[in-house]
N, C-alpha and C. Protein backbone atom coordinates (compact mmCIF):
# COMPACT_ATOMS: atom_id res chain seq x y z
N UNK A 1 15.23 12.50 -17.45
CA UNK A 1 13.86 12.22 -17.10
C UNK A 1 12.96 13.21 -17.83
N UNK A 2 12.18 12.56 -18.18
CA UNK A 2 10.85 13.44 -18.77
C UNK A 2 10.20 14.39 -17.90
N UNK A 3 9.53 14.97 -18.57
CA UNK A 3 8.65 16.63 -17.94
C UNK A 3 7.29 16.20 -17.77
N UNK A 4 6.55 16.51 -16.80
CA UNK A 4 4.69 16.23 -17.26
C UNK A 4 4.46 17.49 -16.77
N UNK A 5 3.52 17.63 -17.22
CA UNK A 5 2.24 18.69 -17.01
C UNK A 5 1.24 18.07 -16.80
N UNK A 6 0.80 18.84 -15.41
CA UNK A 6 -0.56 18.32 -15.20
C UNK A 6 -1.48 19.96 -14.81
N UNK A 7 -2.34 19.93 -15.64
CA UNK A 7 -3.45 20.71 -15.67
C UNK A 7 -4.80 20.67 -15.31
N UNK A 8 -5.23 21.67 -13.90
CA UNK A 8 -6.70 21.55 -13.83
C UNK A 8 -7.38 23.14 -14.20
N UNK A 9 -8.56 22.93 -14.72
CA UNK A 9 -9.11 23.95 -14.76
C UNK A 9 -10.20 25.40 -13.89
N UNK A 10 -10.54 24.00 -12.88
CA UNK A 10 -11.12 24.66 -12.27
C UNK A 10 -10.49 24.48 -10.65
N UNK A 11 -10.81 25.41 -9.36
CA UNK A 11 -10.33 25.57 -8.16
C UNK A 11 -11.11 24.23 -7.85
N UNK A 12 -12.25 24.04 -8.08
CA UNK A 12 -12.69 22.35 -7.59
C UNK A 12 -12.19 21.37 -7.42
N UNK A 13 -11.16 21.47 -8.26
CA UNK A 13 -10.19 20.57 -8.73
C UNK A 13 -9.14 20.22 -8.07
N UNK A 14 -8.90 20.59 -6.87
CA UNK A 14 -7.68 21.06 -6.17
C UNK A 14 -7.33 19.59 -5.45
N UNK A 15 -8.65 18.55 -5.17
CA UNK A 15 -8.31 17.56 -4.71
C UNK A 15 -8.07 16.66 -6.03
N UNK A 16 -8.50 16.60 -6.91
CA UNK A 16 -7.99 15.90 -7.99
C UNK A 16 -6.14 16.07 -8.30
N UNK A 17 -6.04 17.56 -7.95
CA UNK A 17 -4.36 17.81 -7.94
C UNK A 17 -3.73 17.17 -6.92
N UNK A 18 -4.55 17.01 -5.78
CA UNK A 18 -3.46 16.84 -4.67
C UNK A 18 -3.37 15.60 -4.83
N UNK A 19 -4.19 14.35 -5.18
CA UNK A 19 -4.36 13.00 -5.41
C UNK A 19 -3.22 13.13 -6.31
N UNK A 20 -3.04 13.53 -7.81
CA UNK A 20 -1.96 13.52 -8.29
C UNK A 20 -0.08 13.72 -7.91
N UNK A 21 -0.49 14.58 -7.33
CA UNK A 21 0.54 15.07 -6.80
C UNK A 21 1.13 14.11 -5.78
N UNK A 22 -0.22 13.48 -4.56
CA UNK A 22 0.39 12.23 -3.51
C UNK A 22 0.29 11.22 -4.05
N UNK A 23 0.53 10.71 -4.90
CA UNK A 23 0.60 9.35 -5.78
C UNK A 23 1.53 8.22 -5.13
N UNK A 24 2.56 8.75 -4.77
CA UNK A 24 4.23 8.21 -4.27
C UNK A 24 3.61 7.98 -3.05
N UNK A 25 3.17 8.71 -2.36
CA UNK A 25 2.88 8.62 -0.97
C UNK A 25 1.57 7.45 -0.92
N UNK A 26 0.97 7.04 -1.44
CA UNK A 26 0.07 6.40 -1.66
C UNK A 26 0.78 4.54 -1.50
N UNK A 27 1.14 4.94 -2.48
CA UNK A 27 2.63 3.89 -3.06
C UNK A 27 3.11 3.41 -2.11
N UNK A 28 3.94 4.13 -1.37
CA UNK A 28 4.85 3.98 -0.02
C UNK A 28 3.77 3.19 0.90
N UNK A 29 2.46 3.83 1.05
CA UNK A 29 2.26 3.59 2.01
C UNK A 29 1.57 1.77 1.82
N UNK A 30 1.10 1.70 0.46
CA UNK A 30 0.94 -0.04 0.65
C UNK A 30 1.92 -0.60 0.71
N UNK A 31 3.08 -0.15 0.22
CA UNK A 31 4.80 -0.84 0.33
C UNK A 31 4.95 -1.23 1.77
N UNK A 32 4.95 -0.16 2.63
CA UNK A 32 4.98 -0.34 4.35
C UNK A 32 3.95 -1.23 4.92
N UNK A 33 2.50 -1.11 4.12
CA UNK A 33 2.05 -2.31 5.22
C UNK A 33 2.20 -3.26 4.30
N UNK A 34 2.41 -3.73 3.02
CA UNK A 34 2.81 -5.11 3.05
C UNK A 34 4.41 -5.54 3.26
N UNK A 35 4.94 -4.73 3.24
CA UNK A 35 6.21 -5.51 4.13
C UNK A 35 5.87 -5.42 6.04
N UNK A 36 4.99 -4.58 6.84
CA UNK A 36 4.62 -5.42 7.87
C UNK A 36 3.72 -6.62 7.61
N UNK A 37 2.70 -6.93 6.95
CA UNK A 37 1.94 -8.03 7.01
C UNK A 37 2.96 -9.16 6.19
N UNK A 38 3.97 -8.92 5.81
CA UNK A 38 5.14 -9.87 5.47
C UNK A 38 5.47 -10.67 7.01
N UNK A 39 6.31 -9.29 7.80
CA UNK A 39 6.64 -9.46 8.73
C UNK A 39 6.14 -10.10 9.89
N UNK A 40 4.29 -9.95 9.94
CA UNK A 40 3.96 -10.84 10.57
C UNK A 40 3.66 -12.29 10.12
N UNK A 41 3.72 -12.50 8.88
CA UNK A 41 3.32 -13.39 8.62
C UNK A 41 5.22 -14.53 8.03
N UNK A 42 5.73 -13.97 7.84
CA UNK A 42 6.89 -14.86 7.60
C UNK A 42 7.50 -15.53 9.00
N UNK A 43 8.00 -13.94 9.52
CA UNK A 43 8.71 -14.05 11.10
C UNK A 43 8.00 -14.35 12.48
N UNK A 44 6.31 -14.31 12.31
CA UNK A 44 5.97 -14.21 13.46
C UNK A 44 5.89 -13.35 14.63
N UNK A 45 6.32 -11.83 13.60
CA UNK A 45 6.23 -10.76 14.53
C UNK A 45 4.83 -10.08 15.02
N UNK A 46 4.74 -9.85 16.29
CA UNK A 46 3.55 -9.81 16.23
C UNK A 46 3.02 -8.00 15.41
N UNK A 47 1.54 -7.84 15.25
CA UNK A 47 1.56 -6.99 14.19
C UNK A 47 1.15 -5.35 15.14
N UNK A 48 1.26 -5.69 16.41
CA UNK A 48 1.42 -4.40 17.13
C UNK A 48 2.30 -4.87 18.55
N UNK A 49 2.83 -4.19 18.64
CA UNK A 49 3.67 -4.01 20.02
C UNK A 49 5.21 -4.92 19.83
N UNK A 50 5.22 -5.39 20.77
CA UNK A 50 6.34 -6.74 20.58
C UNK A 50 6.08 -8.39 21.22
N UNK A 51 6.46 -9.03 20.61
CA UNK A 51 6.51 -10.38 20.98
C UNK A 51 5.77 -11.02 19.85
N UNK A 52 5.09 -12.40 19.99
CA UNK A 52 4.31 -12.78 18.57
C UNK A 52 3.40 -13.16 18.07
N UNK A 53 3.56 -13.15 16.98
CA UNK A 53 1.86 -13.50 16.24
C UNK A 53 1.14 -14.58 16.91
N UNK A 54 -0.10 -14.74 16.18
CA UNK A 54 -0.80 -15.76 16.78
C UNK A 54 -1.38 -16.46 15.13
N UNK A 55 -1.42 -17.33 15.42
CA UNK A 55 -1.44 -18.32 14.37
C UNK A 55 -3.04 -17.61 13.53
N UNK A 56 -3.59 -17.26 14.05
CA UNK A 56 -4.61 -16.45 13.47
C UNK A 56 -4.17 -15.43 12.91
N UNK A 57 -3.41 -14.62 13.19
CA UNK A 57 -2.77 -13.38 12.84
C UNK A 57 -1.88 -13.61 11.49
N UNK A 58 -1.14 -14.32 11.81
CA UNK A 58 -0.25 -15.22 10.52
C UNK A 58 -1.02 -14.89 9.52
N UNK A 59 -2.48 -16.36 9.83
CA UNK A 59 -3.40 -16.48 8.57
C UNK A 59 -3.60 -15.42 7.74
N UNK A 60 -4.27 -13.95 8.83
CA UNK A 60 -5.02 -13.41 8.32
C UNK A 60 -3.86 -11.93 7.65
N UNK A 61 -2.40 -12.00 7.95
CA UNK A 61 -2.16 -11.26 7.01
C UNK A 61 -1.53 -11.89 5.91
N UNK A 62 -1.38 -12.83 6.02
CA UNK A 62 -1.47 -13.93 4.65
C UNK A 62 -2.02 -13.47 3.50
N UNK A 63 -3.32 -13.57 4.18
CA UNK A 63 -4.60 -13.33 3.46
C UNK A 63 -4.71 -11.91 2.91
N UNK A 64 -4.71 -10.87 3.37
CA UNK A 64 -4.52 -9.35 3.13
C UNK A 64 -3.39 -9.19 2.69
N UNK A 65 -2.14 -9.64 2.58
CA UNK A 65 -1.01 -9.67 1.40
C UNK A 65 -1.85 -10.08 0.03
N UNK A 66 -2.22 -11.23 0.17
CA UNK A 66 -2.50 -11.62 -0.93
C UNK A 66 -3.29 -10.93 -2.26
N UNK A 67 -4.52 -10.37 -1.00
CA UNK A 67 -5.40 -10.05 -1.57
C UNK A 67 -5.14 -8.42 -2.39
N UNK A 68 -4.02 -7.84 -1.18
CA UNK A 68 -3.90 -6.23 -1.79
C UNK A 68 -2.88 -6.43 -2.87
N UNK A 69 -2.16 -7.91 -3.47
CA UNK A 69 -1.89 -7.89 -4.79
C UNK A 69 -2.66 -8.21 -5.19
N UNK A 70 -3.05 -9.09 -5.43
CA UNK A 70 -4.26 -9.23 -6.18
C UNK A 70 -5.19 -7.82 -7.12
N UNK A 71 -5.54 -7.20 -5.92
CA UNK A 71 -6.58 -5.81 -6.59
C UNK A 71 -5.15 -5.23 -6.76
N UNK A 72 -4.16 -5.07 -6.48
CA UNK A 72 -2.96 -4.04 -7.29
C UNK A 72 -2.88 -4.72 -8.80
N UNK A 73 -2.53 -6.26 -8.62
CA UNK A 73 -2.51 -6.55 -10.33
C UNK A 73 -3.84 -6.44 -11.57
N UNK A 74 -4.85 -6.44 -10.77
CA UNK A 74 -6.13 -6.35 -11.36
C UNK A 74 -5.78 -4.57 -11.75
N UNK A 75 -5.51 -4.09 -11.34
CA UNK A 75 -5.41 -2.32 -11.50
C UNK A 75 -4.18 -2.58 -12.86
N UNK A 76 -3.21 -3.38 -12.81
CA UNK A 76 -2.20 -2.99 -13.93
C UNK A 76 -1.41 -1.95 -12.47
N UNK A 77 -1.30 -2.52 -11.47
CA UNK A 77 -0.43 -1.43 -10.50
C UNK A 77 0.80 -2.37 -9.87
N UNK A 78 1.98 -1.61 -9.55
CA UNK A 78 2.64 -2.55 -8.70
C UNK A 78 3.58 -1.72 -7.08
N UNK A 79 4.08 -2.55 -6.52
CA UNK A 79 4.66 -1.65 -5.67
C UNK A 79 6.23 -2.27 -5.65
N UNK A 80 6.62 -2.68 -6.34
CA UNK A 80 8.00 -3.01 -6.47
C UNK A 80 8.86 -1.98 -6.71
């Protein structure tokens, strides 16, 4: 595996590092909710507690799957 360097110059900068640095974690974390808005929307699980969706609920993470690929492929991003 390759080496990077990442360089800031100034202490201002420190959130620009840490953004770099949590990148993965960023990652992970749309990975996790679109495999729950999978989950409610394939299985019918409901999307807090237990028991199940509601046909509205379905729709609407349908819809918010869709859409957070969507702006991921518009970015040139993926979470695979």
């Amino acid at each position: 595996m390759g080496k990077v360097t990442i360089e800031f110059d100034r202490i201002e900068e420190a959130d620009d590092i840490r953004n770099a640095l949590d990148g993965w974690k960023y990652k992970h974390f749309i990975w996790e909710l679109d495999q729950k808005l999978r989950s409610v929307h394939k299985y019918g699980a409901a999307l807090t507690g237990n028991g199940e969706a509601t046909e509205e609920e379905m729709d609407v993470c349908y819809r918010l799957r869709d859409y957070i690929r969507e702006e991921l492929q518009e970015s040139n991003l993926t979470i695979e």
